[in-house]
C-alpha atoms as a PDB file:
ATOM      1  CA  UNK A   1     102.008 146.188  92.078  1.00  0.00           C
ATOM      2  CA  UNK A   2     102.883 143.121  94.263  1.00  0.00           C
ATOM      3  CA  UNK A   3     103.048 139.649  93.068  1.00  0.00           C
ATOM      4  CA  UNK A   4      99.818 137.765  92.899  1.00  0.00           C
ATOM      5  CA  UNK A   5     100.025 134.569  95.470  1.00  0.00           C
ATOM      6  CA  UNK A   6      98.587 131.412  94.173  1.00  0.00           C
ATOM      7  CA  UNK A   7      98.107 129.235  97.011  1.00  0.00           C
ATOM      8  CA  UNK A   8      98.276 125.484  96.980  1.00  0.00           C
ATOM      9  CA  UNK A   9      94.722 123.415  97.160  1.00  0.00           C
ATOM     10  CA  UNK A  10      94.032 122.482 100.428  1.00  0.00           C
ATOM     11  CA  UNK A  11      94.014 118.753 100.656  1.00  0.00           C
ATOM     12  CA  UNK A  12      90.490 116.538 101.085  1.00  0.00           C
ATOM     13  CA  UNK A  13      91.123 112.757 102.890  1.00  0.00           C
ATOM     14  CA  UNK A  14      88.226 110.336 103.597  1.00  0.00           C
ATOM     15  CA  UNK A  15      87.939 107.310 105.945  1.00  0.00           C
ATOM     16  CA  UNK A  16      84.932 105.505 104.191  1.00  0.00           C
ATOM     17  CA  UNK A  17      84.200 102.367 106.280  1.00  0.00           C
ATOM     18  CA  UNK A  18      81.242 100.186 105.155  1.00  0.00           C
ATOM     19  CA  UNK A  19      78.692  99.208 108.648  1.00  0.00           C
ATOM     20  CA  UNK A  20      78.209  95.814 107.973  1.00  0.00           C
ATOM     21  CA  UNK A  21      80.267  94.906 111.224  1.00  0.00           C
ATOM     22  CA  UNK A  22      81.835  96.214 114.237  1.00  0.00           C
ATOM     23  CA  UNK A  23      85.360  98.234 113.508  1.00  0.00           C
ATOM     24  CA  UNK A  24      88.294  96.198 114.510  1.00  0.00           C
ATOM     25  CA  UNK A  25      92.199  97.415 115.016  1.00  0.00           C
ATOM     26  CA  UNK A  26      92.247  97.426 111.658  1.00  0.00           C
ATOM     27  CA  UNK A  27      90.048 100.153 110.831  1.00  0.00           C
ATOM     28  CA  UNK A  28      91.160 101.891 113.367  1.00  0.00           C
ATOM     29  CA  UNK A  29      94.923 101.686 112.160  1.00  0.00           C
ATOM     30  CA  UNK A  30      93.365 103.658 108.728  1.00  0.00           C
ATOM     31  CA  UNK A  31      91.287 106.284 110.029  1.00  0.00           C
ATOM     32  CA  UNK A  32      94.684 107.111 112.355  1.00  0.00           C
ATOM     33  CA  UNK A  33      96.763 106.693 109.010  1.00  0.00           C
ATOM     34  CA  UNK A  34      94.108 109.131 107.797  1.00  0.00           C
ATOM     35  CA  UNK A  35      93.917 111.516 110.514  1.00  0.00           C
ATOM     36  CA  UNK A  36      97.737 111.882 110.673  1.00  0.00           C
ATOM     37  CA  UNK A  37      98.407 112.557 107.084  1.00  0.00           C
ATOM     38  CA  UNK A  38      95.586 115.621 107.549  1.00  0.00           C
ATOM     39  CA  UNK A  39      97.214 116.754 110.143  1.00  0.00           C
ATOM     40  CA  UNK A  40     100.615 117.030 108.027  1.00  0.00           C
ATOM     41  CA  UNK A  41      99.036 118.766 105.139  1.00  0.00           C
ATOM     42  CA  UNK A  42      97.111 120.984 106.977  1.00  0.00           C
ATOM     43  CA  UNK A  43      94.181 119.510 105.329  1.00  0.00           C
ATOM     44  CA  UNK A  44      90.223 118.241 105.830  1.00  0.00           C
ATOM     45  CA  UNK A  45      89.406 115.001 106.978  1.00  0.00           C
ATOM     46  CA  UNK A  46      85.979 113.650 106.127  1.00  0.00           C
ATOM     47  CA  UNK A  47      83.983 110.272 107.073  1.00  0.00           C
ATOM     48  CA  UNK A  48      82.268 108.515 104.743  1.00  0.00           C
ATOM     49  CA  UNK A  49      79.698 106.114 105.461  1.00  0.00           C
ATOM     50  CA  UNK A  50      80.034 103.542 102.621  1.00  0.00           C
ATOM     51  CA  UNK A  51      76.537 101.482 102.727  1.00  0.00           C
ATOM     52  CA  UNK A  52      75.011 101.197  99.307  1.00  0.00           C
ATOM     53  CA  UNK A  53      74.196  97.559 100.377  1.00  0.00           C
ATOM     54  CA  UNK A  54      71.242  98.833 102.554  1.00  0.00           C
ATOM     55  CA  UNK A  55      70.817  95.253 103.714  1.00  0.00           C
ATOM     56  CA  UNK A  56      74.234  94.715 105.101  1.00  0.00           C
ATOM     57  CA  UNK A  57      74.207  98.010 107.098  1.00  0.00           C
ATOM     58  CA  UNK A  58      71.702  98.142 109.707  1.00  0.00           C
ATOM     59  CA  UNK A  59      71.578 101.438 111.658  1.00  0.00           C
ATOM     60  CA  UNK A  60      72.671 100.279 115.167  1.00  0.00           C
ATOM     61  CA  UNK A  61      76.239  98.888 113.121  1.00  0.00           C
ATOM     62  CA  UNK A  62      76.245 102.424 111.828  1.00  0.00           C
ATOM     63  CA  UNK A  63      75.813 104.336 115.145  1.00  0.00           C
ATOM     64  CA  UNK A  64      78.547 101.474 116.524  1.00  0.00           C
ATOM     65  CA  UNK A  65      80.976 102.566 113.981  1.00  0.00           C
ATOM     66  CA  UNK A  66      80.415 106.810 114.400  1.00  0.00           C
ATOM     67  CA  UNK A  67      80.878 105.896 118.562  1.00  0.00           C
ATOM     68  CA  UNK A  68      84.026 104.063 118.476  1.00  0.00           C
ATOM     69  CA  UNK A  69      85.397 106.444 116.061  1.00  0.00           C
ATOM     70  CA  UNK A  70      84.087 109.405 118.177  1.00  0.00           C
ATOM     71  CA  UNK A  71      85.901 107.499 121.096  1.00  0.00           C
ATOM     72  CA  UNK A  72      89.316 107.497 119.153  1.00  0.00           C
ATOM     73  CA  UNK A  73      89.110 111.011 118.962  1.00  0.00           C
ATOM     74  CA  UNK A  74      89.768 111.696 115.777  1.00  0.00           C
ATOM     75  CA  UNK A  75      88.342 115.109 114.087  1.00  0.00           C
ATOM     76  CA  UNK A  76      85.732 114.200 111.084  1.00  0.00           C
ATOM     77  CA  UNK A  77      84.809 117.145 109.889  1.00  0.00           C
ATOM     78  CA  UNK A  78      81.043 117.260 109.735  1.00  0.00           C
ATOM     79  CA  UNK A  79      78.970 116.631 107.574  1.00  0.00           C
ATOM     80  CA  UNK A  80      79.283 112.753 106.861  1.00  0.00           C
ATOM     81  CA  UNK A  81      78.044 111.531 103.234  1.00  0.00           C
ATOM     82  CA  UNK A  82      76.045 108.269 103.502  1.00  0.00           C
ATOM     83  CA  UNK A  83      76.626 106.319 100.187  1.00  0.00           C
ATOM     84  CA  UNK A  84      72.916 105.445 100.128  1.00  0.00           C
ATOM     85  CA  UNK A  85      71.871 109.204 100.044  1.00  0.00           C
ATOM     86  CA  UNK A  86      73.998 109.789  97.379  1.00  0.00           C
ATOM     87  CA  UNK A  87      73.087 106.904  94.436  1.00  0.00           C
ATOM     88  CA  UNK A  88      71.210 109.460  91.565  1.00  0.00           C
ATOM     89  CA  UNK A  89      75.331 110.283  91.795  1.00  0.00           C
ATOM     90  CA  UNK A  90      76.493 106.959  90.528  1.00  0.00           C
ATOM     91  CA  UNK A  91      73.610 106.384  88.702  1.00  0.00           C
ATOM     92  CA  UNK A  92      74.539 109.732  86.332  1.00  0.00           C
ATOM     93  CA  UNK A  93      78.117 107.976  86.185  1.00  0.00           C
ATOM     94  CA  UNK A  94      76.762 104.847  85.040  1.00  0.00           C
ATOM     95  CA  UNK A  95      74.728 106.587  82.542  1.00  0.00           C
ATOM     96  CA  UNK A  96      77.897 108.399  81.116  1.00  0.00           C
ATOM     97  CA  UNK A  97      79.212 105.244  80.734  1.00  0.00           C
ATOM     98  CA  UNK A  98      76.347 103.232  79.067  1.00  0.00           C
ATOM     99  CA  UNK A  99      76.997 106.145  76.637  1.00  0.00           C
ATOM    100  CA  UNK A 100      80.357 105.795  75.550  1.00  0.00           C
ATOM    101  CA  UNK A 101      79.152 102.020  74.638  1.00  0.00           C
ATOM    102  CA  UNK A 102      81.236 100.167  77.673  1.00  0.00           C
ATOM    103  CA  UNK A 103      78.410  98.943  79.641  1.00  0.00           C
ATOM    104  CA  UNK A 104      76.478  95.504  78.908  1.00  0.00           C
ATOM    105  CA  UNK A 105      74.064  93.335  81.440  1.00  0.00           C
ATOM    106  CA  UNK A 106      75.495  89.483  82.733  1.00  0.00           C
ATOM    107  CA  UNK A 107      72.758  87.557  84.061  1.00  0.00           C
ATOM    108  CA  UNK A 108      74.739  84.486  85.450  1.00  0.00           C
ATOM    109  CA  UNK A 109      75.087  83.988  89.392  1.00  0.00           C
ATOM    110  CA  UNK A 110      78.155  83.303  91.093  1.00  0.00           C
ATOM    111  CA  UNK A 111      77.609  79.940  90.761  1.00  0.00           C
ATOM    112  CA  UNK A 112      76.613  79.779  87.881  1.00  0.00           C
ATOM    113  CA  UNK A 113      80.382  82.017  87.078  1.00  0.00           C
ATOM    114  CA  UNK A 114      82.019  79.352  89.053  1.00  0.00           C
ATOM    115  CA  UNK A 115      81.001  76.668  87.060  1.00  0.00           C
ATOM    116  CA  UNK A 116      81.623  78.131  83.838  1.00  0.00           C
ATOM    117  CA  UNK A 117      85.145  78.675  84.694  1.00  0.00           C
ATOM    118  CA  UNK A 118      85.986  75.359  85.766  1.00  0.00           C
ATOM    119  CA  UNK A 119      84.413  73.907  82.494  1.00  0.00           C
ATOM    120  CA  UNK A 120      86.752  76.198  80.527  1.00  0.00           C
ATOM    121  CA  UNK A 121      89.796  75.249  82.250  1.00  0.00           C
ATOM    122  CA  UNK A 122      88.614  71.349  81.902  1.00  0.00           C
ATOM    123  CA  UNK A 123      88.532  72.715  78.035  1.00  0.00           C
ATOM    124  CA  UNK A 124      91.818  74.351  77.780  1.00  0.00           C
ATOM    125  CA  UNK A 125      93.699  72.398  80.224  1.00  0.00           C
ATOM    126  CA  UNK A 126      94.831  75.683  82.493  1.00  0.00           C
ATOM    127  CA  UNK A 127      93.687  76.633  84.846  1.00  0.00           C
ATOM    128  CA  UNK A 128      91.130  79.790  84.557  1.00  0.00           C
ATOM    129  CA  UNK A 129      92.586  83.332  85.377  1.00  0.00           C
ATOM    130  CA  UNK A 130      91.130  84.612  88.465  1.00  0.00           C
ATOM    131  CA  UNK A 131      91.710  88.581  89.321  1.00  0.00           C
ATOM    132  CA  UNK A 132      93.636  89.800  91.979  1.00  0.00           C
ATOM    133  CA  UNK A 133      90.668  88.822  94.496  1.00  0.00           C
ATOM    134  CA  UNK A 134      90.663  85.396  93.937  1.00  0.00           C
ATOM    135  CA  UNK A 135      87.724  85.435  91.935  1.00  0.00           C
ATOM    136  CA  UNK A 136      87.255  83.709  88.329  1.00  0.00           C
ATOM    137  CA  UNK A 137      87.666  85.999  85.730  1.00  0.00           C
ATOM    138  CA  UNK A 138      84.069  86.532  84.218  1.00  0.00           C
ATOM    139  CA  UNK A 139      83.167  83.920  81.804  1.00  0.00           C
ATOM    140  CA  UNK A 140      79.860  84.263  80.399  1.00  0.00           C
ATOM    141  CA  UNK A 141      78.314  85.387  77.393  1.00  0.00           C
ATOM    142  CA  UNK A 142      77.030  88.696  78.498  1.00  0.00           C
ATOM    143  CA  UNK A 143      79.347  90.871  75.946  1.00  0.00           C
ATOM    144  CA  UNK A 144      78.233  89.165  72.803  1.00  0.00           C
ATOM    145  CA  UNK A 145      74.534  88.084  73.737  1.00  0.00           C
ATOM    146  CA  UNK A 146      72.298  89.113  70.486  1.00  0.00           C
ATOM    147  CA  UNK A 147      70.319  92.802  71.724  1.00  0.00           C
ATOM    148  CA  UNK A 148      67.476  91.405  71.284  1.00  0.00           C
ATOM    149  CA  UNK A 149      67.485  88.421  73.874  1.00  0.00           C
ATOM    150  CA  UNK A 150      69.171  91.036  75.767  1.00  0.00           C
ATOM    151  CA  UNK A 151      65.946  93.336  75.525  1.00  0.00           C
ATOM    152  CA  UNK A 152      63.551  90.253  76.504  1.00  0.00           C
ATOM    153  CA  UNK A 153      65.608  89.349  79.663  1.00  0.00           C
ATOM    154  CA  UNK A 154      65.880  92.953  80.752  1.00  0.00           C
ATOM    155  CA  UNK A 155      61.585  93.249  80.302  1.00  0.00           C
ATOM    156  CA  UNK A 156      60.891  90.018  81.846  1.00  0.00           C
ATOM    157  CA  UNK A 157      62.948  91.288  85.063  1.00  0.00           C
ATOM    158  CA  UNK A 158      65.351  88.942  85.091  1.00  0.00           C
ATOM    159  CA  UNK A 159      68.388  89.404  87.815  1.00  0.00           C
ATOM    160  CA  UNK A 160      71.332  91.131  86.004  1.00  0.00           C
ATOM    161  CA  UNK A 161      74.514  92.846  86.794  1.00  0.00           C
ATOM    162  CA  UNK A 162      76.113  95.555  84.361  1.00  0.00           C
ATOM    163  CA  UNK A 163      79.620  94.734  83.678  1.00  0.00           C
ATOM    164  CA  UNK A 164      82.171  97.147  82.074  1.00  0.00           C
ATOM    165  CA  UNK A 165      83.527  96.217  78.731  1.00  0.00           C
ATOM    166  CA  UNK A 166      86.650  96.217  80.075  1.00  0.00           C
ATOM    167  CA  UNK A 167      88.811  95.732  76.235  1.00  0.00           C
ATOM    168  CA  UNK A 168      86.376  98.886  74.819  1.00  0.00           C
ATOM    169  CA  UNK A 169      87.666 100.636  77.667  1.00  0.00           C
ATOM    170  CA  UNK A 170      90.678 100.382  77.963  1.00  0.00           C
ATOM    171  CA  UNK A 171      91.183 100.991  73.515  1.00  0.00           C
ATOM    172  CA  UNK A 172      89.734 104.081  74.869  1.00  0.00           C
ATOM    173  CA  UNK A 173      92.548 105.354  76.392  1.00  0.00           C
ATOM    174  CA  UNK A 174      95.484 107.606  74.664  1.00  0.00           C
ATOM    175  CA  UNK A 175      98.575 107.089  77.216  1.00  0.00           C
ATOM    176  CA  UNK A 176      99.633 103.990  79.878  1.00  0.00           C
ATOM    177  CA  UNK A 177      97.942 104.083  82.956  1.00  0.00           C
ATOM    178  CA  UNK A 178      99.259 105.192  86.399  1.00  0.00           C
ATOM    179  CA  UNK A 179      98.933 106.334  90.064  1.00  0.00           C
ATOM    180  CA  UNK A 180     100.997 108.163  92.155  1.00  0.00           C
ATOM    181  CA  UNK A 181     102.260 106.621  95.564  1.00  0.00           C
ATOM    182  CA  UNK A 182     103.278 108.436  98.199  1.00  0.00           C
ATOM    183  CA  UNK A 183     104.532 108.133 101.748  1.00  0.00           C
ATOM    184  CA  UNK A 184     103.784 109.169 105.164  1.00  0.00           C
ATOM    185  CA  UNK A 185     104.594 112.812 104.644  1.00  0.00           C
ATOM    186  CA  UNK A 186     102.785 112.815 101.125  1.00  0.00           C
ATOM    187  CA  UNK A 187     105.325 113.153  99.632  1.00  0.00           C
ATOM    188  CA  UNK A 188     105.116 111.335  96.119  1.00  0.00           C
ATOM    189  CA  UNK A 189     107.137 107.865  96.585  1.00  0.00           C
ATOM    190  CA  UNK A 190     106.501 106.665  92.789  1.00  0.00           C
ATOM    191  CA  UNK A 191     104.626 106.168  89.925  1.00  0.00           C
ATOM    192  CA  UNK A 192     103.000 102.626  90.140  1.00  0.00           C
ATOM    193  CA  UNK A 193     101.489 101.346  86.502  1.00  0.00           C
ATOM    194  CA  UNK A 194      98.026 100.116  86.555  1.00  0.00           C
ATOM    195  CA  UNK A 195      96.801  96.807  85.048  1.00  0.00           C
ATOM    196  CA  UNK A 196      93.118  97.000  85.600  1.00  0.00           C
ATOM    197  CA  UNK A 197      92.958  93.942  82.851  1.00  0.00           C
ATOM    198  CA  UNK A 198      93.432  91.655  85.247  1.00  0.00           C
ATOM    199  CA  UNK A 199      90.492  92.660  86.606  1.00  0.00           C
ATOM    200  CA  UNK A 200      88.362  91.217  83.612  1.00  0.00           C
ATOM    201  CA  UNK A 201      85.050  92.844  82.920  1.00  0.00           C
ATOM    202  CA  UNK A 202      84.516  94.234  86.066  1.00  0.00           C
ATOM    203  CA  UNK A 203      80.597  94.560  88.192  1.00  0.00           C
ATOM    204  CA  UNK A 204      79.926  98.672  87.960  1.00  0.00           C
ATOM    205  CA  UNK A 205      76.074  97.962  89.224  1.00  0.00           C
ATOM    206  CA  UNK A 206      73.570  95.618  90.112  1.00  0.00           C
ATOM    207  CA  UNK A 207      70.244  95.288  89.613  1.00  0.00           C
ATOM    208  CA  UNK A 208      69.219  94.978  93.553  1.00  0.00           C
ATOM    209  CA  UNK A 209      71.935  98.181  94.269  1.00  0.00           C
ATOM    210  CA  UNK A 210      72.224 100.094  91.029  1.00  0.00           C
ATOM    211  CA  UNK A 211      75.766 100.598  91.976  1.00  0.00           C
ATOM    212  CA  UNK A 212      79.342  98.869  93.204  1.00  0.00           C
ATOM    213  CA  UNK A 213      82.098  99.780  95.082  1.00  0.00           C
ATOM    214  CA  UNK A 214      84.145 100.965  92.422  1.00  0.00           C
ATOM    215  CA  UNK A 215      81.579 102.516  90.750  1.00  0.00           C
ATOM    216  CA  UNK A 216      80.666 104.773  93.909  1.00  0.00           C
ATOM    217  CA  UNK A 217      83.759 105.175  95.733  1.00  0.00           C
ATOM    218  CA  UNK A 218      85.200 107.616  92.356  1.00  0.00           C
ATOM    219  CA  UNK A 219      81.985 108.996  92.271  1.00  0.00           C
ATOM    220  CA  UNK A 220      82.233 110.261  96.160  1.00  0.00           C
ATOM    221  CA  UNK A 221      85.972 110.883  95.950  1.00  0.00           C
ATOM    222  CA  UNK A 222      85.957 113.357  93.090  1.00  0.00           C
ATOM    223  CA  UNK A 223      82.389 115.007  94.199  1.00  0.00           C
ATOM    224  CA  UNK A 224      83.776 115.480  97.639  1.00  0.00           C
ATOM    225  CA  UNK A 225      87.413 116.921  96.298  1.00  0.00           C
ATOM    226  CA  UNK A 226      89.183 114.014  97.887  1.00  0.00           C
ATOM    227  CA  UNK A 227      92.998 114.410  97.070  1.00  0.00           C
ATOM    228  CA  UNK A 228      94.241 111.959  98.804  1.00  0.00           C
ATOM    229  CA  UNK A 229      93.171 108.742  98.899  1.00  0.00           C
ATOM    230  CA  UNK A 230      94.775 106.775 102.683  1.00  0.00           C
ATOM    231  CA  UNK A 231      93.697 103.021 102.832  1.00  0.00           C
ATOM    232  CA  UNK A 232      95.068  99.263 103.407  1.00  0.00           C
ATOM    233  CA  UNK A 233      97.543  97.466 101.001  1.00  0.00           C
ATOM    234  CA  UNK A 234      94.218  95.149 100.628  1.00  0.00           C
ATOM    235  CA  UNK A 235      92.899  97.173  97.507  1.00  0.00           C
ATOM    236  CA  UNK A 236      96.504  98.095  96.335  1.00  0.00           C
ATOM    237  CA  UNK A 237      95.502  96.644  93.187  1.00  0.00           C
ATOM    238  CA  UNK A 238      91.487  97.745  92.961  1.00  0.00           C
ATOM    239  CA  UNK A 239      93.360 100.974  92.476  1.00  0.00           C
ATOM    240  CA  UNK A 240      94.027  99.768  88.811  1.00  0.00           C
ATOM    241  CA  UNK A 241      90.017 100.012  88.160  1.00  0.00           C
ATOM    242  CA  UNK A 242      89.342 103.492  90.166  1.00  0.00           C
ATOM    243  CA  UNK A 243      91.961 104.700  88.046  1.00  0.00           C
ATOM    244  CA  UNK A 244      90.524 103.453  84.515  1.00  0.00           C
ATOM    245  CA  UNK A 245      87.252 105.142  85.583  1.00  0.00           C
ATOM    246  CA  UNK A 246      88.792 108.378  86.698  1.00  0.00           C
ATOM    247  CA  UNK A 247      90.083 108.308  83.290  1.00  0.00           C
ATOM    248  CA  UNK A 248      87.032 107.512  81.238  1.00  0.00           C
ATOM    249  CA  UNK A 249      84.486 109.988  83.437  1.00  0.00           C
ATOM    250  CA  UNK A 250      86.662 112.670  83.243  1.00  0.00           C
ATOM    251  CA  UNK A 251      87.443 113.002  86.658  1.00  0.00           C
ATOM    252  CA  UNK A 252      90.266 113.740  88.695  1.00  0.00           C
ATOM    253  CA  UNK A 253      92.732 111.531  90.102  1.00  0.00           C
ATOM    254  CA  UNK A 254      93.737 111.817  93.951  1.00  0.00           C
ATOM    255  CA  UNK A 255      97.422 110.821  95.460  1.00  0.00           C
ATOM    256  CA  UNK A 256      97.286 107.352  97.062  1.00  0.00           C
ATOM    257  CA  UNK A 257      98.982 105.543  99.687  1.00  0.00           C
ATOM    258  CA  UNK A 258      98.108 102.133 100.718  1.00  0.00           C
ATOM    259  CA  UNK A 259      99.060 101.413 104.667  1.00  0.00           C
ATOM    260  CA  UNK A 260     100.636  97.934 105.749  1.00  0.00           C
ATOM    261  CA  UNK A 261      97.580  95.902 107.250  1.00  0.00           C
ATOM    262  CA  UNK A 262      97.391  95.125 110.915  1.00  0.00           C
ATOM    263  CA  UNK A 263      97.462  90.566 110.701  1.00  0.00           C
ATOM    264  CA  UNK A 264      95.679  88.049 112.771  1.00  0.00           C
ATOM    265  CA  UNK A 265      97.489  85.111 114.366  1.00  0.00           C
ATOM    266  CA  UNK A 266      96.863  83.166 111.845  1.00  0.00           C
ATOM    267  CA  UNK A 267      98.767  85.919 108.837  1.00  0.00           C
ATOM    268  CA  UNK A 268      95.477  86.713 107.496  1.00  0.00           C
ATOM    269  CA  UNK A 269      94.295  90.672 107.607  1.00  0.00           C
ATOM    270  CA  UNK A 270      91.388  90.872 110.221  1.00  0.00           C
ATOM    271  CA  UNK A 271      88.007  91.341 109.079  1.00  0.00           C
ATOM    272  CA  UNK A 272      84.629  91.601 110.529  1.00  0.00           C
ATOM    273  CA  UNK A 273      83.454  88.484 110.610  1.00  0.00           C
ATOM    274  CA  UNK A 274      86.149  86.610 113.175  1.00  0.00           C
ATOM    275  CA  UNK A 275      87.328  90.343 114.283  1.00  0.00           C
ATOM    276  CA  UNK A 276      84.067  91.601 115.170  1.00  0.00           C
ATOM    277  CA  UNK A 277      83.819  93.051 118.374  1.00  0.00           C
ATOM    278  CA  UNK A 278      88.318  94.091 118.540  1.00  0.00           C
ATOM    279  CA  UNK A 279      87.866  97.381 118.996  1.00  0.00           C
ATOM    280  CA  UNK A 280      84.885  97.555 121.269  1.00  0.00           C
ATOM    281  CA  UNK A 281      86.630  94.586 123.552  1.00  0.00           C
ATOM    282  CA  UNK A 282      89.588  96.793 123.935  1.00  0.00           C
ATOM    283  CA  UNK A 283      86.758  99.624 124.834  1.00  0.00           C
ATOM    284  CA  UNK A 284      84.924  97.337 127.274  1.00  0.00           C
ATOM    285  CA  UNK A 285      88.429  95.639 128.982  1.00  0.00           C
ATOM    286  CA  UNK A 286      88.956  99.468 129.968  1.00  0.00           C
ATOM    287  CA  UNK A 287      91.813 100.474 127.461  1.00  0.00           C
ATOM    288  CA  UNK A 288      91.710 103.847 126.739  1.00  0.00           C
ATOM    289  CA  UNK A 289      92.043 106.040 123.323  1.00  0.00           C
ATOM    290  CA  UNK A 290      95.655 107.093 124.309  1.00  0.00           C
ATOM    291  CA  UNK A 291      96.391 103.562 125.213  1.00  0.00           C
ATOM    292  CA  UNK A 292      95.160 102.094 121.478  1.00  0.00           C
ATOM    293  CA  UNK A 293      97.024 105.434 119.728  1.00  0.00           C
ATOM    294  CA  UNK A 294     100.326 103.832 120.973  1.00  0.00           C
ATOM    295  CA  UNK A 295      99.601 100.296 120.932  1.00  0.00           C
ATOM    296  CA  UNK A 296      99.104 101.223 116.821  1.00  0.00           C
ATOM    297  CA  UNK A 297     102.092 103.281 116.658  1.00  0.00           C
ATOM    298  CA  UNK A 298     100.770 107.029 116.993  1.00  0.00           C
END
């Protein structure tokens, strides 16, 4: 009898911008760094359309974003998952979660989270820990508020996000938490630890979306088999959180690598907002695809 063959899975990447602006070099630099590992694994490369925030996404940014893409040439394999089509997905997540006990509502606004921490570090004397964003750790009383003023906030419809219980979470765990790194071959580079602590108690939903971005982008990887996740040294560390929920849903964790990002004159990354029409300027001045592969170093 001959041998039984087991092939190898065949790996799943996503680009997964978010419309709320027109694509500059940057993106483009990712969904290359996406389309080339594919190519080397002789695997799928899918585009997801990351708009939960409805507002934020208007169609004609959307149709922008598929054109310039289209124009780069790079092979999405059809179809592409809108976000927005897809929350009852999330929502079962955050259900799982609210479950297992590690979900409670916060019903302070940013400012009012801004203020809080600067009157605790007039308190203490330190300064108050912010994550790895910039942003103040969350400081309100969400987490011990008594269930039953919970309850009557909740009814009366009062504006809310649900936080994970990030210390309940992470007690849930049975071994130290990792991901794998790994280069521009896939080949694994090493084994990074995760710290999602410093993220505090992070948002997994609000009231106006019913999910976040962490929240929905392990939901789409593992229901779309993505193995390997290819995006910007910018959420090297939001990696910590995707991880903790892989681990806590059950679901399966992809290879990473996180790509150098492409700086404006001033050192920042680009982003959308001072960025915003890069990519279609090059477009309209007459560069061609060819022309932007190599200026980006493919």
């Amino acid at each position: 009898m001959a041998p039984a063959h087991h092939l190898e899975p065949q790996a799943v990447l996503r680009f997964a911008p978010s419309p709320n602006g027109y694509l500059h070099l940057g993106h483009a630099l990712s969904a290359l760094e996406n389309e080339r590992l594919a190519a080397v694994l002789g695997g799928r490369l899918l585009l997801r359309i990351e708009d939960i925030d409805r507002a934020r996404c208007p169609p004609h940014l959307e149709a922008a974003m598929i054109e310039d893409l289209a124009w780069l040439g790079i092979p999405f394999e059809p179809p592409h998952r809108r976000q927005s089509e897809h929350l009852a997905d999330h929502r079962a997540m955050l259900a799982r979660l609210q479950a297992m006990g590690l979900v409670y509502p916060s019903f302070e606004s940013r400012s009012d989270l801004k203020a809080l921490a600067e009157a605790r570090a007039r308190e203490t004397g330190r300064p108050w820990p912010n994550d790895p964003d910039g942003a103040p750790l969350y400081a309100g009383s969400g987490r011990a508020m008594p269930p039953e003023e919970v309850a009557a906030r909740l009814a009366a419809g009062e504006p809310h996000a649900l936080r994970l219980d990030m210390a309940a979470a992470l007690a849930r765990l049975d071994a130290p938490l990792t991901w794998t790194e790994v280069d521009a071959a896939g080949q694994p580079l090493r084994v990074v630890p995760a710290h999602p602590a410093r993220w505090g108690d992070v948002v997994l939903a609000r009231k106006d979306l019913g999910t976040s971005y962490h929240l929905a982008v392990v939901t789409d990887d593992a229901l779309q088999g993505v193995t390997h996740v290819v995006r910007g040294m910018d959420l090297f560390e939001a990696t910590a959180v995707h991880r903790l929920l892989q681990e806590l849903l059950g679901l399966p964790a992809p290879l990473y690598r996180h790509h150098d990002l492409l700086l404006g004159p001033d050192g920042r990354k680009l982003s959308k907002s001072d960025q915003a029409e890069g990519f279609r300027a090059l477009r309209e001045a007459g560069v061609t695809a060819a022309e932007l592969r190599r200026q980006l170093g493919f």
